[in-house]
PDB file of N, CA and C in Angstrom:
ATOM      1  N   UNK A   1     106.159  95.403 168.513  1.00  0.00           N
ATOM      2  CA  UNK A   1     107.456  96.024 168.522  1.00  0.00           C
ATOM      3  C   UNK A   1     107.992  96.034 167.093  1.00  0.00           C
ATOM      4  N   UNK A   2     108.462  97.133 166.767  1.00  0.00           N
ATOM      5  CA  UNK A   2     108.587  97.360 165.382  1.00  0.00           C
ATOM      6  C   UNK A   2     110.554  97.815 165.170  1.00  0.00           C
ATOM      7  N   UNK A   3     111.120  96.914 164.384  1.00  0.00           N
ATOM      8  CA  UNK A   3     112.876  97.747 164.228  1.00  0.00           C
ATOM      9  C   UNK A   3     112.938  98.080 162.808  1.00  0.00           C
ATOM     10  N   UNK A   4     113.703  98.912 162.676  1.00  0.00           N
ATOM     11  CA  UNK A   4     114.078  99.173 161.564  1.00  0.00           C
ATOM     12  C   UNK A   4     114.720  98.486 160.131  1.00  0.00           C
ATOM     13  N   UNK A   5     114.914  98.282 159.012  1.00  0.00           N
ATOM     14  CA  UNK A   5     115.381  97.288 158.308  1.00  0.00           C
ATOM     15  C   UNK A   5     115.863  97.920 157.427  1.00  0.00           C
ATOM     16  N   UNK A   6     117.065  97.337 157.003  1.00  0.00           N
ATOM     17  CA  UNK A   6     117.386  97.850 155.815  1.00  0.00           C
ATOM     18  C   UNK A   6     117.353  97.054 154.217  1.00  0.00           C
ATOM     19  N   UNK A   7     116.721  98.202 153.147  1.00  0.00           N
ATOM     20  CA  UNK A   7     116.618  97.053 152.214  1.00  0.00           C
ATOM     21  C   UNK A   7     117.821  96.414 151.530  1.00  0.00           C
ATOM     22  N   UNK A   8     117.590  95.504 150.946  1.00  0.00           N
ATOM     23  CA  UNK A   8     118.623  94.011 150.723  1.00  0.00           C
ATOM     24  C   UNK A   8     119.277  94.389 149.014  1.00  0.00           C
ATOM     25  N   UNK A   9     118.250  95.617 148.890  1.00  0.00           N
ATOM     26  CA  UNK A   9     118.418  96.211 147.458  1.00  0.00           C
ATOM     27  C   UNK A   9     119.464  97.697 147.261  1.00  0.00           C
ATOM     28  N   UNK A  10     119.142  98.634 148.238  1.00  0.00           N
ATOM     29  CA  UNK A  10     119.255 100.072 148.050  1.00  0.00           C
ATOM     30  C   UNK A  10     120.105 100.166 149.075  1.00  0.00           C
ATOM     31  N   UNK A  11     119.793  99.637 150.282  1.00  0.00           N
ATOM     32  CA  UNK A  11     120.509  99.120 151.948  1.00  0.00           C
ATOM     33  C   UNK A  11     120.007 100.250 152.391  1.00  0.00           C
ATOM     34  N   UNK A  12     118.651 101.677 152.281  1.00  0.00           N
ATOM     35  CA  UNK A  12     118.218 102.495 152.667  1.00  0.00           C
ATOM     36  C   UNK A  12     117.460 101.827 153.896  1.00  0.00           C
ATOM     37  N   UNK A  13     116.825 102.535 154.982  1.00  0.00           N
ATOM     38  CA  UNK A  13     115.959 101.960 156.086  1.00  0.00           C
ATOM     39  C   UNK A  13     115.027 102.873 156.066  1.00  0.00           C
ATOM     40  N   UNK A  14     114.186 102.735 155.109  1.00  0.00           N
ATOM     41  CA  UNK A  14     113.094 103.233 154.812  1.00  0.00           C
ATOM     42  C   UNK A  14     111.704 101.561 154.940  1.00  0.00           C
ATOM     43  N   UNK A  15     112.115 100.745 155.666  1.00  0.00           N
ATOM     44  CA  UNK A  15     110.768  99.882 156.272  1.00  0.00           C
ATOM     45  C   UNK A  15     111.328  99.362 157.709  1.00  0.00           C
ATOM     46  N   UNK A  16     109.736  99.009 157.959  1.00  0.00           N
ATOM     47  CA  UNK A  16     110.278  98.761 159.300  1.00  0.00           C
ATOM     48  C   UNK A  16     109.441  96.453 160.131  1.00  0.00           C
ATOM     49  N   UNK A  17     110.407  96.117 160.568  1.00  0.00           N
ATOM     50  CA  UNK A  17     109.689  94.906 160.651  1.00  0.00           C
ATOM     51  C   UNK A  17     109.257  94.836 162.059  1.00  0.00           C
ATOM     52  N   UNK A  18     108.154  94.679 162.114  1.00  0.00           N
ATOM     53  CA  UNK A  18     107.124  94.172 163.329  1.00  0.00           C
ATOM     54  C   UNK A  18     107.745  92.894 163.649  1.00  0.00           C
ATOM     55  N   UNK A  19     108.205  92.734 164.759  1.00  0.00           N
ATOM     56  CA  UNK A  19     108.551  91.834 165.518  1.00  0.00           C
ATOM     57  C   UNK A  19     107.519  90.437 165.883  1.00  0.00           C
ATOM     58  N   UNK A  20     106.306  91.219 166.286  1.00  0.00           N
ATOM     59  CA  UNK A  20     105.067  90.223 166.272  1.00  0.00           C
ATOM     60  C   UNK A  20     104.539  89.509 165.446  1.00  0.00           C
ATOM     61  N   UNK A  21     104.823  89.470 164.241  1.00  0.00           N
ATOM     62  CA  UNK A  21     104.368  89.190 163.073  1.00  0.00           C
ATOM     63  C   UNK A  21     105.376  87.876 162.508  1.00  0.00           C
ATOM     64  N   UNK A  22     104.510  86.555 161.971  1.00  0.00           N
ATOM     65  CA  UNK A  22     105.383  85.725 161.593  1.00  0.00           C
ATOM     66  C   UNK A  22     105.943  86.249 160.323  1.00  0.00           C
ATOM     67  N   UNK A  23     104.763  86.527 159.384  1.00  0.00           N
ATOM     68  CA  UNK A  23     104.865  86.644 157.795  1.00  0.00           C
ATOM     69  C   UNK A  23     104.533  87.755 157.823  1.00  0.00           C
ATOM     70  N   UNK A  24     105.510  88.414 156.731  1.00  0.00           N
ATOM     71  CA  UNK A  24     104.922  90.283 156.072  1.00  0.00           C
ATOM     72  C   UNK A  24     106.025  90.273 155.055  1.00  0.00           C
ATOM     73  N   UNK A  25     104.870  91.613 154.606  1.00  0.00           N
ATOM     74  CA  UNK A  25     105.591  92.068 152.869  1.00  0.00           C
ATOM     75  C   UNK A  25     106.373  93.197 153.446  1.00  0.00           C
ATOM     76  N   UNK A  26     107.666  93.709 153.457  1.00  0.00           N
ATOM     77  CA  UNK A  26     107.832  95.046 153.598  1.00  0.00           C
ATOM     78  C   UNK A  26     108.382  96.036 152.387  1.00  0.00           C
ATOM     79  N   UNK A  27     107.981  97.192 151.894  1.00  0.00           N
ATOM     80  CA  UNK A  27     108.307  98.004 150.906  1.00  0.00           C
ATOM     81  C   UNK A  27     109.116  99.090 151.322  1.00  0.00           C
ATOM     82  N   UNK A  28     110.328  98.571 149.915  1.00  0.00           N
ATOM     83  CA  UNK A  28     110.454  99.577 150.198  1.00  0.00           C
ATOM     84  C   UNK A  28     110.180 101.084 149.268  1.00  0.00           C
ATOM     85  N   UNK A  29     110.129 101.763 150.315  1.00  0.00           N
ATOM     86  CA  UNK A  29     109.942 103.577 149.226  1.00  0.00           C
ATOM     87  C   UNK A  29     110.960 104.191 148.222  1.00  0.00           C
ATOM     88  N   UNK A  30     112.188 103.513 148.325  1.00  0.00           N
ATOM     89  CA  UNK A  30     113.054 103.964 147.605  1.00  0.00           C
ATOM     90  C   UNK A  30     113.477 103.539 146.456  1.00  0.00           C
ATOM     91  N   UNK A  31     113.320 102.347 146.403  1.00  0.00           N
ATOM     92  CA  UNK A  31     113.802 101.604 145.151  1.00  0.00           C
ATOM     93  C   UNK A  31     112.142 100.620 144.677  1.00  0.00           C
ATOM     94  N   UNK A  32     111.445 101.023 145.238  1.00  0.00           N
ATOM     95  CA  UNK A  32     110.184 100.451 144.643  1.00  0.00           C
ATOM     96  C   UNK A  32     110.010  98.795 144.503  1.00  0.00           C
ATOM     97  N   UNK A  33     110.804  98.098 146.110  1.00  0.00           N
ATOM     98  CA  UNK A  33     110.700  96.402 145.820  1.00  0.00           C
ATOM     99  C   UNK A  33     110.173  96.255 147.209  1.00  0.00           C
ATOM    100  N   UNK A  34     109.093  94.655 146.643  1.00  0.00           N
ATOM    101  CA  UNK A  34     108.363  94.442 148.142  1.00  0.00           C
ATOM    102  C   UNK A  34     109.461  93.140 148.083  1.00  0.00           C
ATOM    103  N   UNK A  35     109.386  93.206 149.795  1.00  0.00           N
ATOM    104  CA  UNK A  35     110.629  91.997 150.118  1.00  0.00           C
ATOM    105  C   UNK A  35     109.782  91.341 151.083  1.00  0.00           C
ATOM    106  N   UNK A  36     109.653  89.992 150.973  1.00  0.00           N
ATOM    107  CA  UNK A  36     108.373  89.059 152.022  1.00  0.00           C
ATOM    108  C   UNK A  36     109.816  88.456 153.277  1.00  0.00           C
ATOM    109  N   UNK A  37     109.137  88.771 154.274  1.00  0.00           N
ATOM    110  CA  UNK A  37     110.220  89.038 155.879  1.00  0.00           C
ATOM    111  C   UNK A  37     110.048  87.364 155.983  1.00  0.00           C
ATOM    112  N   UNK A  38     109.886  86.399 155.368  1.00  0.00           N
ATOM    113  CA  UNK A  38     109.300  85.079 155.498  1.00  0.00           C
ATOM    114  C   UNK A  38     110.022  84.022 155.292  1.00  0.00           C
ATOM    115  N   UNK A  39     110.275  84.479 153.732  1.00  0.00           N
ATOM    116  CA  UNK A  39     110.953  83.856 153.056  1.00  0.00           C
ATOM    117  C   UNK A  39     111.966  84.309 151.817  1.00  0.00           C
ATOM    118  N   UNK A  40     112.247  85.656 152.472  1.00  0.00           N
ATOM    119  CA  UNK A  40     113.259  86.585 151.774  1.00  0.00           C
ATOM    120  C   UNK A  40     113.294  86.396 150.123  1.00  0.00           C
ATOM    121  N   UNK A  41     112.429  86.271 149.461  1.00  0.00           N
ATOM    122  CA  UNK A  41     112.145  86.290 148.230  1.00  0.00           C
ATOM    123  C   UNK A  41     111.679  88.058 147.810  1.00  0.00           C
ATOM    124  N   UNK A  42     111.982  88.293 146.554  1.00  0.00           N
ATOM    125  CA  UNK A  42     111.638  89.463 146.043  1.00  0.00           C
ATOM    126  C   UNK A  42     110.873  89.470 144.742  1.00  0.00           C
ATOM    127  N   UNK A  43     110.281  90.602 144.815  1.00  0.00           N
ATOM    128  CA  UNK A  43     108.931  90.582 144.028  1.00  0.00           C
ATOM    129  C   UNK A  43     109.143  91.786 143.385  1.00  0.00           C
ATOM    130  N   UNK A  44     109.430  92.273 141.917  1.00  0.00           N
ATOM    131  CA  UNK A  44     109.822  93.575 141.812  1.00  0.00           C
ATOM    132  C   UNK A  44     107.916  93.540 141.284  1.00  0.00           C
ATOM    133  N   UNK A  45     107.448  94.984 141.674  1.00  0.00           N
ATOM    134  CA  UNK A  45     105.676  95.141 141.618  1.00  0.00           C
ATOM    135  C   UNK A  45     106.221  96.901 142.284  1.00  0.00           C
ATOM    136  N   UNK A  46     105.637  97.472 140.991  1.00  0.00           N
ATOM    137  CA  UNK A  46     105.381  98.872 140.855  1.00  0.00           C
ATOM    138  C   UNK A  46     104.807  99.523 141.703  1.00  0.00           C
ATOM    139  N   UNK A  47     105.032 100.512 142.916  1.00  0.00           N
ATOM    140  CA  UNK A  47     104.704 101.034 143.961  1.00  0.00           C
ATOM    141  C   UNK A  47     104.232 102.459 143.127  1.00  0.00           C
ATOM    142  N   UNK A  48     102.997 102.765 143.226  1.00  0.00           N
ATOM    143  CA  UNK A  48     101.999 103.329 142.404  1.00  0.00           C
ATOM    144  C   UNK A  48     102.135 104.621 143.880  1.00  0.00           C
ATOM    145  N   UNK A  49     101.995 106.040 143.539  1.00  0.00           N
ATOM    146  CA  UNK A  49     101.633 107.019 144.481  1.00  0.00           C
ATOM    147  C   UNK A  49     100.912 106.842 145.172  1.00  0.00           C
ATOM    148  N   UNK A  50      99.595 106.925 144.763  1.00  0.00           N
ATOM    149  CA  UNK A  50      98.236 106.766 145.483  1.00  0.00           C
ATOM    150  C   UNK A  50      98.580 105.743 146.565  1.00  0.00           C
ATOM    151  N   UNK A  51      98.762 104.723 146.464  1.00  0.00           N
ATOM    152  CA  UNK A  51      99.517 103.559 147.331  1.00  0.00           C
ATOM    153  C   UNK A  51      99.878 103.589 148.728  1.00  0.00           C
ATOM    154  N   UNK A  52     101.290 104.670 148.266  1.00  0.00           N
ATOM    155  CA  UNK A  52     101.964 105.164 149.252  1.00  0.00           C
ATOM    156  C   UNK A  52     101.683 106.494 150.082  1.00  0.00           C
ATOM    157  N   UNK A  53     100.282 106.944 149.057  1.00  0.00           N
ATOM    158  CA  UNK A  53     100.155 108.066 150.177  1.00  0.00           C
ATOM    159  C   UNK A  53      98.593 107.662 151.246  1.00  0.00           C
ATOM    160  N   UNK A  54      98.077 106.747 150.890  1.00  0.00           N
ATOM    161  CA  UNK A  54      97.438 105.446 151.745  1.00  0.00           C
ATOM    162  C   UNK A  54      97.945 104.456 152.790  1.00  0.00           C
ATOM    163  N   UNK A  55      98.802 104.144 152.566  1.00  0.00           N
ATOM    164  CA  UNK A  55      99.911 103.608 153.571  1.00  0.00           C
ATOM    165  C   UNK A  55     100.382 104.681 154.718  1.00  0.00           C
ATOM    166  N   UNK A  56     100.764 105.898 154.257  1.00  0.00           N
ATOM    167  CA  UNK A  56     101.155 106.961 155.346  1.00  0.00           C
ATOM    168  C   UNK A  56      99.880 107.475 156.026  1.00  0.00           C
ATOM    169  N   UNK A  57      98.839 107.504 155.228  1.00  0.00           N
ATOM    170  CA  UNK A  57      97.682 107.412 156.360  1.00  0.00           C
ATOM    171  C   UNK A  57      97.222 106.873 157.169  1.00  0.00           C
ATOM    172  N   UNK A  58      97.057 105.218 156.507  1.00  0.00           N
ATOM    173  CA  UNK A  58      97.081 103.990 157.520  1.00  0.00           C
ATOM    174  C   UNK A  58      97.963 104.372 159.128  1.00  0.00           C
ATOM    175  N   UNK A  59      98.997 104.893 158.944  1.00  0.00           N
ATOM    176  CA  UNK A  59     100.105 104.841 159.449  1.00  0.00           C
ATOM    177  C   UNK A  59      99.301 105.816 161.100  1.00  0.00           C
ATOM    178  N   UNK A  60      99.049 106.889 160.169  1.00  0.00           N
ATOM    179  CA  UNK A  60      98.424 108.011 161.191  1.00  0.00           C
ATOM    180  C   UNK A  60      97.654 107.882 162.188  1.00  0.00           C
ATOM    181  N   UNK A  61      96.930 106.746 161.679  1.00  0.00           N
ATOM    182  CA  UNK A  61      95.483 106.120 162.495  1.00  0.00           C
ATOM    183  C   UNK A  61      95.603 105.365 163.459  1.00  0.00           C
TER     184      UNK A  61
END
């Protein structure tokens, strides 16, 4: 089960958190920050195209 989130940065809801999941990274697309759902720490790390257009495939599958 997956809800929506908003980031802690931009406040856009462009990721989404899996409910099932203890630990995850979620990115976001807009402001380019991964935020760990864990331990709410932030990691600013350059979200590269190629990346994200791999991720939306993942997505498809």
């Amino acid at each position: 089960m997956k809800a929506p989130v908003p980031c802690f940065e931009c406040g856009t809801f462009t990721m989404e958190l899996d409910l099932t999941l203890d630990h995850q990274h979620l990115a976001c697309e807009r402001c380019e920050r991964i935020w760990c759902a864990r331990c709410l720490g932030r990691f600013e790390v350059k979200i590269s195209g190629e990346w994200l257009k791999r991720q939306r495939a993942a997505a498809l599958n």
